[in-house]
Protein backbone atom coordinates (compact mmCIF):
# COMPACT_ATOMS: atom_id res chain seq x y z
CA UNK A 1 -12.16 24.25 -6.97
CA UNK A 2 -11.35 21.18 -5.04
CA UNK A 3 -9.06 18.77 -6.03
CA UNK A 4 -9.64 15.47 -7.84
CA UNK A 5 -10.31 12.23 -5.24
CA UNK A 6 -7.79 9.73 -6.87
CA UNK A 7 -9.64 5.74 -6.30
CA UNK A 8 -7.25 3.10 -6.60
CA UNK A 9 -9.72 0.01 -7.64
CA UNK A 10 -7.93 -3.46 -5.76
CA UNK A 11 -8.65 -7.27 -6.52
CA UNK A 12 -9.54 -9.32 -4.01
CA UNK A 13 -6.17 -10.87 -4.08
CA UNK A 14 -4.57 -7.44 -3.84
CA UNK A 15 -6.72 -6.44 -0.76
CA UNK A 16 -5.98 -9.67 1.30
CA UNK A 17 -2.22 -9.22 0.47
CA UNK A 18 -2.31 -5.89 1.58
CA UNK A 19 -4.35 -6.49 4.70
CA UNK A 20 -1.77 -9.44 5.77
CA UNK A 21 1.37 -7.16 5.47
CA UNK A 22 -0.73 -4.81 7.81
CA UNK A 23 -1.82 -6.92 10.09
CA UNK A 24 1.89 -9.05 10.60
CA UNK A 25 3.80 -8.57 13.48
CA UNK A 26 7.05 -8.81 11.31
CA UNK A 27 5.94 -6.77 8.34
CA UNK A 28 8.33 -3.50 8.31
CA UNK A 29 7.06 -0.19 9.11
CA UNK A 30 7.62 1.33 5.81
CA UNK A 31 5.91 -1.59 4.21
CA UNK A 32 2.91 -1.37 6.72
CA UNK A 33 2.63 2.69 5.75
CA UNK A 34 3.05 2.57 2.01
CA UNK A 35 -0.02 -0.63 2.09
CA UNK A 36 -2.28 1.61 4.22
CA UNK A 37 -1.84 4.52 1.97
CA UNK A 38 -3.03 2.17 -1.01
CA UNK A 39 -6.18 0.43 1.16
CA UNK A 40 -7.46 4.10 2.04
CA UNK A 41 -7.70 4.77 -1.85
CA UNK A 42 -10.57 2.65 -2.99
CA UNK A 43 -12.46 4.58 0.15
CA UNK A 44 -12.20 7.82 -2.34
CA UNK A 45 -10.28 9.49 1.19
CA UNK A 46 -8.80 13.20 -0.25
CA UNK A 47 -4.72 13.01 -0.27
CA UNK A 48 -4.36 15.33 3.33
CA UNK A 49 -6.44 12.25 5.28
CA UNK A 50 -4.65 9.35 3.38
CA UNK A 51 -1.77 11.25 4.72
CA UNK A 52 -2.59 12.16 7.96
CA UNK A 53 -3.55 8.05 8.44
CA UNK A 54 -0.80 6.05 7.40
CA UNK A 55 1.41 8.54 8.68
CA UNK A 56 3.33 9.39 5.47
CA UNK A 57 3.79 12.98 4.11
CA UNK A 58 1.57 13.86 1.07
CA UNK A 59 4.48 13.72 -1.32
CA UNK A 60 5.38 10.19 -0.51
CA UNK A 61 1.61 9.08 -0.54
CA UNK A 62 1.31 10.31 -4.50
CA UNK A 63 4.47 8.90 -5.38
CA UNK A 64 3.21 5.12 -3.77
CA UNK A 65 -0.06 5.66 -5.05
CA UNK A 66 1.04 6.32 -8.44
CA UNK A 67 3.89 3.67 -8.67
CA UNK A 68 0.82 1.30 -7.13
CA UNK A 69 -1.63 2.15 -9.94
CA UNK A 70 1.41 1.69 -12.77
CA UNK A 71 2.62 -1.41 -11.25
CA UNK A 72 -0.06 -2.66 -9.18
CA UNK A 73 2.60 -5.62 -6.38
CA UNK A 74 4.93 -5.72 -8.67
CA UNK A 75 5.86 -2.07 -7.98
CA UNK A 76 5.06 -1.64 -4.24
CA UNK A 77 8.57 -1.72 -2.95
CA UNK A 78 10.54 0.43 -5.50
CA UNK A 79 12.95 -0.35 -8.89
CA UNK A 80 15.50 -3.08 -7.74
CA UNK A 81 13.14 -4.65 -5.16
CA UNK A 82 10.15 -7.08 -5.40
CA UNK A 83 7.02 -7.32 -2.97
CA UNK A 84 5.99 -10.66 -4.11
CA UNK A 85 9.06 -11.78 -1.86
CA UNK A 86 8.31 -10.08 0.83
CA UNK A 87 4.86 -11.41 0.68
CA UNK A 88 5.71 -14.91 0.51
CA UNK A 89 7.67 -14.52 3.33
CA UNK A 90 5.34 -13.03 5.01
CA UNK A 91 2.94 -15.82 4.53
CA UNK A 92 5.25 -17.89 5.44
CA UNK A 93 5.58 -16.46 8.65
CA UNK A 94 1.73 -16.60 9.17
CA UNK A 95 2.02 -20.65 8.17
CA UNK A 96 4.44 -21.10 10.73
């Protein structure tokens, strides 16, 4: 028997924020990876593809996924460390 397909439902808000970090030239890599592994889950893509497409190894995608879904921004970059900065400098950067 197959495995469960995990979908990670996203606001509107939480989509565009997303998006941005992956489409800014200055967004880190990590940042750009972990985002991409959260915008393939509302597509109901198994774990392996999610994966294979944003380039981190299965392990890491569950644990992102996971902290995502508990946490939903607030949780994106890890205990200690906030995304809504990031993403407000990020927009910032786009204003600029």
């Amino acid at each position: 028997m197959g495995r469960t397909i995990i979908r990670i439902p996203l606001s509107g808000e939480e989509e565009q924020t997303l998006r941005m970090w992956v489409g800014a030239y200055k967004t880190e890599q990590r940042m750009v990876q972990r985002a991409k592994v959260i915008l393939y889950s509302p597509e109901g893509l198994p774990l392996p593809s999610i994966s294979e497409k944003s380039g981190l190894g299965k392990q890491n995608c569950s644990k992102w996924r996971k902290r995502f879904s508990e946490n939903r921004l607030e949780g994106y970059e890890g205990p200690g460390q906030t995304a809504i900065d990031h993403a407000t400098a990020t927009s910032e950067c786009h204003r600029a």
